[in-house]
Protein backbone atom coordinates (compact mmCIF):
# COMPACT_ATOMS: atom_id res chain seq x y z
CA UNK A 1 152.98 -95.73 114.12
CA UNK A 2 150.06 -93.76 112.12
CA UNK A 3 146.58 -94.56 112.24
CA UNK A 4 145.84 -97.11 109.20
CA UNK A 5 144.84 -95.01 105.88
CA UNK A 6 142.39 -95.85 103.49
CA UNK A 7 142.61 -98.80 101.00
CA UNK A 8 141.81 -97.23 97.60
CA UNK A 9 139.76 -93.92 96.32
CA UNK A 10 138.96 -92.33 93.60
CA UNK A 11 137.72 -88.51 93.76
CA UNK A 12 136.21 -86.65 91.56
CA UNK A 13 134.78 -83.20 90.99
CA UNK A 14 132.02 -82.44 88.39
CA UNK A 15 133.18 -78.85 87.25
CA UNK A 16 131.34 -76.09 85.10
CA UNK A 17 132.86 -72.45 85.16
CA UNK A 18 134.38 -73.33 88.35
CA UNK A 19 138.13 -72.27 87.84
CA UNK A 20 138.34 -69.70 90.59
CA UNK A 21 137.37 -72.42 93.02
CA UNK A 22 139.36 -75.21 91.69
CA UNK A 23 142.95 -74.33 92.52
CA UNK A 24 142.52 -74.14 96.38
CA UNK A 25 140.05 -77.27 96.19
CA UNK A 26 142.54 -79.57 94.78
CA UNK A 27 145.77 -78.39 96.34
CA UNK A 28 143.10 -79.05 99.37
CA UNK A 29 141.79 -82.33 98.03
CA UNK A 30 145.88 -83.69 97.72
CA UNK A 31 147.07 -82.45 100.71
CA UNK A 32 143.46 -84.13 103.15
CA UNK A 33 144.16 -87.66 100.74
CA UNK A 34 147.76 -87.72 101.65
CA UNK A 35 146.99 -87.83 105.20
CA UNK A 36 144.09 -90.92 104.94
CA UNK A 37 144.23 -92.83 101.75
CA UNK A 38 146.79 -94.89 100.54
CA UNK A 39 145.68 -95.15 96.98
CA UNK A 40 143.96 -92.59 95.41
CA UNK A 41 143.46 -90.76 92.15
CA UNK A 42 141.81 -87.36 91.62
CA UNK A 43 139.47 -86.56 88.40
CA UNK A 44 137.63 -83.13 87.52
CA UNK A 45 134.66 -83.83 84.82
CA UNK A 46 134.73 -80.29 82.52
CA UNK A 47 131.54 -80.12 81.55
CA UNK A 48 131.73 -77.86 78.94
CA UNK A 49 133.13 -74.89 80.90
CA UNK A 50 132.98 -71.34 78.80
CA UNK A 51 135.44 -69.98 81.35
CA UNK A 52 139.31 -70.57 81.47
CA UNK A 53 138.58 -74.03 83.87
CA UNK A 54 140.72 -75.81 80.84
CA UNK A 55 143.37 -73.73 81.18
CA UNK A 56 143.20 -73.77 85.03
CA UNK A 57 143.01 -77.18 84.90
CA UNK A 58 146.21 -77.88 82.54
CA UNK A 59 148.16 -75.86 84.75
CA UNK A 60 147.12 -78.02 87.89
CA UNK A 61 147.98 -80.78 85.79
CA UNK A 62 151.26 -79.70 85.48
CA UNK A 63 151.77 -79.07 89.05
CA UNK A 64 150.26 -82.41 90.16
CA UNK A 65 151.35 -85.21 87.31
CA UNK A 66 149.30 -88.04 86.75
CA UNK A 67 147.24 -88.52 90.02
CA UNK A 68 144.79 -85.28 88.52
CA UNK A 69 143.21 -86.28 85.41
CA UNK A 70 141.01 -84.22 83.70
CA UNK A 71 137.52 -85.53 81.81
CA UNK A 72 136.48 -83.12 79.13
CA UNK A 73 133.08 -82.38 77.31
CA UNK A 74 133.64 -80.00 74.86
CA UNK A 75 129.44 -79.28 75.16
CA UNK A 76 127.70 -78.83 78.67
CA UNK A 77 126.12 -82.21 79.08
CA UNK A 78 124.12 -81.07 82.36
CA UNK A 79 125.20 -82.37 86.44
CA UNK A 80 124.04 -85.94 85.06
CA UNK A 81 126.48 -86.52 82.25
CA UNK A 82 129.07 -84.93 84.49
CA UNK A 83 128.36 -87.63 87.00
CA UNK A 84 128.09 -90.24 85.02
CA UNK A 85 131.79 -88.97 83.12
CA UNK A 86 133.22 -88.92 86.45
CA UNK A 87 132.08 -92.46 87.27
CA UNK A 88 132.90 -94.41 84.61
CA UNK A 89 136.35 -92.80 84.58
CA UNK A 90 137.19 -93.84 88.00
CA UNK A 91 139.47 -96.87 88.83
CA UNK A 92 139.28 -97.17 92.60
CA UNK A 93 137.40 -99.42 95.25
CA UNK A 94 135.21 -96.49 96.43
CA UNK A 95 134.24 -93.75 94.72
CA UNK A 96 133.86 -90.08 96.22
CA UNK A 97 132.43 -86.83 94.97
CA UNK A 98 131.11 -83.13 95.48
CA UNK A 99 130.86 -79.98 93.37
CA UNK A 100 133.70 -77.92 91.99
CA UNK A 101 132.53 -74.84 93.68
CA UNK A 102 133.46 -75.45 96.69
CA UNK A 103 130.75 -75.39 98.96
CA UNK A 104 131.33 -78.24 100.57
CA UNK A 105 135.01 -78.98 103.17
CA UNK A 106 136.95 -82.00 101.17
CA UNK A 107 138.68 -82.09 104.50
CA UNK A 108 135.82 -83.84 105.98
CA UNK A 109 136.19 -86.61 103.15
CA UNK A 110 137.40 -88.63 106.03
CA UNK A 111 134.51 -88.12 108.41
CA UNK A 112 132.78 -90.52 105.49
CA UNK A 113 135.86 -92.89 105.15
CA UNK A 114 135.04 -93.95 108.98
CA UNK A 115 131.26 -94.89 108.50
CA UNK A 116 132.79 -97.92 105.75
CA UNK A 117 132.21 -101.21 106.74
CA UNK A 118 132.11 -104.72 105.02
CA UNK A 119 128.58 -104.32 103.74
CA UNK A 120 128.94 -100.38 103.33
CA UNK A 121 127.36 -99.47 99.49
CA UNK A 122 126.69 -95.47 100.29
CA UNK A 123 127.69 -93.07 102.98
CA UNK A 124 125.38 -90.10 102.13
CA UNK A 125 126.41 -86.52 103.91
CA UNK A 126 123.77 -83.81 104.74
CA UNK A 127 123.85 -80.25 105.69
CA UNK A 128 124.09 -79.47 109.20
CA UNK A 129 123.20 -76.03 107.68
CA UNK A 130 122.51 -74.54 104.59
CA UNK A 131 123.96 -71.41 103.33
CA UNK A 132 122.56 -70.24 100.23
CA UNK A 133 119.89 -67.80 99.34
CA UNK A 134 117.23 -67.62 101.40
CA UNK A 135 114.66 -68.75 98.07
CA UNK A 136 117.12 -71.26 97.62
CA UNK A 137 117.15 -73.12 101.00
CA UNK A 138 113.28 -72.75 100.90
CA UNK A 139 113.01 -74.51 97.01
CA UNK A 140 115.60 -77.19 98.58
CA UNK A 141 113.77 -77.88 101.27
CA UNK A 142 110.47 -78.46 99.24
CA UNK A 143 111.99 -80.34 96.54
CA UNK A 144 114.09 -82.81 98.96
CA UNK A 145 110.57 -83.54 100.86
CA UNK A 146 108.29 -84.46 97.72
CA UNK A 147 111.28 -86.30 96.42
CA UNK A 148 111.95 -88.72 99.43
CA UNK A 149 108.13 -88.96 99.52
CA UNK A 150 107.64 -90.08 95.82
CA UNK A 151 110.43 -91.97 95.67
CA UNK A 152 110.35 -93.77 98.75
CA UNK A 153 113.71 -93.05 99.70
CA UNK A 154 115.30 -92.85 103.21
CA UNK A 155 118.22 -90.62 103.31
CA UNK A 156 117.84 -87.31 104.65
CA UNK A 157 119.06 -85.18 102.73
CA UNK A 158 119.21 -86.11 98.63
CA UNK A 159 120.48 -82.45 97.83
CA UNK A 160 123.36 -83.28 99.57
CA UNK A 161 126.53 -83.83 96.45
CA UNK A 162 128.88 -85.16 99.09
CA UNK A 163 128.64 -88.77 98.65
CA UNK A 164 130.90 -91.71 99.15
CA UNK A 165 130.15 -95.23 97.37
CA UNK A 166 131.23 -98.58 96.96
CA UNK A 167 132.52 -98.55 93.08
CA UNK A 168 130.88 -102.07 92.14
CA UNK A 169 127.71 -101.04 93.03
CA UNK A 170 127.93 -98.45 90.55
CA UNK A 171 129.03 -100.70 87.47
CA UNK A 172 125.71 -102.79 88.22
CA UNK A 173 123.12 -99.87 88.24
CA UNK A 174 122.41 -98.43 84.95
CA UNK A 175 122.15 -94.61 84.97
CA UNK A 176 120.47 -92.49 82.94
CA UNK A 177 119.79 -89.13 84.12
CA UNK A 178 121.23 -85.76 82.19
CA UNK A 179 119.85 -83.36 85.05
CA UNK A 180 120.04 -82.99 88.70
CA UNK A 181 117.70 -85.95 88.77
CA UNK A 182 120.47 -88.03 88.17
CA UNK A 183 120.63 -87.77 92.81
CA UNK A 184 117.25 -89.19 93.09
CA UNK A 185 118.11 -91.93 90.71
CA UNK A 186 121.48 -93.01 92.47
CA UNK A 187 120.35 -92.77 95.62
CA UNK A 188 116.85 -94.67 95.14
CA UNK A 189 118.79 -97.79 93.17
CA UNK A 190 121.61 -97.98 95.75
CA UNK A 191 119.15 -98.51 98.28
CA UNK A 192 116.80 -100.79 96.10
CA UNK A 193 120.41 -103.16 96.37
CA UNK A 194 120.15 -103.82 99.55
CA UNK A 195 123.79 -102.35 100.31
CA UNK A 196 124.00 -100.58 103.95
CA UNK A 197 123.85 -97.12 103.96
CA UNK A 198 125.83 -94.57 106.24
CA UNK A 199 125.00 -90.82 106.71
CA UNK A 200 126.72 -88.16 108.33
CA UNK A 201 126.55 -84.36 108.77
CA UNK A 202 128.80 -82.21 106.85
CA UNK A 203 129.08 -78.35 107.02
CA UNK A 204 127.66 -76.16 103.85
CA UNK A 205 129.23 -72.64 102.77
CA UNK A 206 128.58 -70.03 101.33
CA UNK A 207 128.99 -69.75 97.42
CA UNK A 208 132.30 -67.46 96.78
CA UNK A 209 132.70 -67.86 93.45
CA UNK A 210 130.14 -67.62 90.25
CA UNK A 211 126.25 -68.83 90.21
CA UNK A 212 124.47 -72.05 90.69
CA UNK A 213 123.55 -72.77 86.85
CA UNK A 214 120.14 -74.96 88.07
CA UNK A 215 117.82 -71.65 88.35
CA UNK A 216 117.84 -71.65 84.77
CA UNK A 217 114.27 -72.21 83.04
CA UNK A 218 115.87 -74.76 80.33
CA UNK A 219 117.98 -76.66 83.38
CA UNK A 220 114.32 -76.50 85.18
CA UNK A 221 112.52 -77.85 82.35
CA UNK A 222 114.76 -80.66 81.71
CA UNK A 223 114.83 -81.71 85.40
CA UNK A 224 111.09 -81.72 85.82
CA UNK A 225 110.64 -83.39 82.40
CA UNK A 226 113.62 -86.71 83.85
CA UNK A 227 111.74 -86.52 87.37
CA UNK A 228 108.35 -87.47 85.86
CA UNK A 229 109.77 -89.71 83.90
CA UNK A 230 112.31 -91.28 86.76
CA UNK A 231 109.18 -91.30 88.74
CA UNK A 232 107.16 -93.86 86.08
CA UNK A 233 110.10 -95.90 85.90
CA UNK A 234 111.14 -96.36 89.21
CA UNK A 235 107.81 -96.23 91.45
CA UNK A 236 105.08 -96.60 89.06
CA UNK A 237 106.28 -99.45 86.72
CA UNK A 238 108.64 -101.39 89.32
């Protein structure tokens, strides 16, 4: 007799250019699920791709039937809207996800499935290591300090997209964030519920495929302009 497999998941993978990546992450994704959840459903948010992710993505449809569904923006609405695409879009008890890129090991989705307990609201992975440019881990390092500082949040590691939460808790926070923000802002109100909060380490690789699209002044601008702003509302005014 197996071990027992997970109740119910949904996972889902915010996506922008990412098609080289996405074939070997989902046939990944099914094949690690099949093994630990008994009810699960997988969902890619395109955010606008300009590459051939749609038609990458309607062949993998194809393949897998109606357990892949596929969100679609036909504009980029930045890592925010993809997140919040990909959450109101899934159905299951606990919601899961990480970039398309492939960065991060899906097989170690059940590393986080093992932290969930009765009160469990967030398990939160961070890098053991980083493996990015070296200007990169240096900015990430800087930005995840001041942000835990003005925010007043205790995770480790908010850069870290590999995130596993309790689905109710997400239909009674209200977010808002278009940018990258949108971490600090999901983070900081799960833990203003009250919910317990689990984190593990999780291994980081390098980037095989394309380039991150946050070094960009506009995405820069925007995500400065939401922190101030996220900061006034959820420090300064609460």
């Amino acid at each position: 007799m197996g071990a027992p497999r997970f109740t119910s998941l949904s996972v889902f993978f915010p996506a922008y250019n990412d098609a080289p990546s996405l074939p070997r992450l989902l046939r990944k994704t099914f094949a690690v699920l099949e093994q630990c959840v008994a009810d699960y459903e997988i969902i890619v948010v395109n955010d606008g791709s300009r590459d051939k992710t749609r038609e990458v993505l309607e062949h993998l449809q194809r393949e897998h039937g109606p357990r892949l569904r596929v969100v679609t923006h036909p504009e980029n609405r930045g890592y925010g809207g993809a997140l919040r695409s990909g959450f109101a879009a899934s159905r299951k008890e606990f919601v899961f996800y990480t970039d398309g890129d492939g960065q991060y090991d899906v097989a170690e989705i059940p590393r986080l499935l093992e932290l969930v307990g009765p009160a469990t609201g967030l398990v939160n992975g961070y890098k053991l290591e980083r493996h990015d440019p070296a200007h990169r881990i240096w900015i990430g390092r800087i930005y995840n300090y001041c942000a835990r500082l003005l925010f007043r949040i205790r995770i480790r590691d908010i850069d870290c997209d590999y995130r596993l939460i309790r689905r109710a808790l997400l239909e009674e926070i209200d977010l808002t964030s278009t940018s990258g923000t949108i971490c600090i802002e999901l983070v900081r109100k799960l833990e203003l519920s009250g919910c317990d909060v689990e984190e593990v380490g999780v291994h980081h690789y390098p980037r095989e495929h394309g380039t991150s699209q946050f070094f960009r002044v506009r995405s820069l601008a925007i995500t400065f302009y939401q922190l101030l702003r996220l900061w006034v509302r959820l420090v300064v005014l609460r």
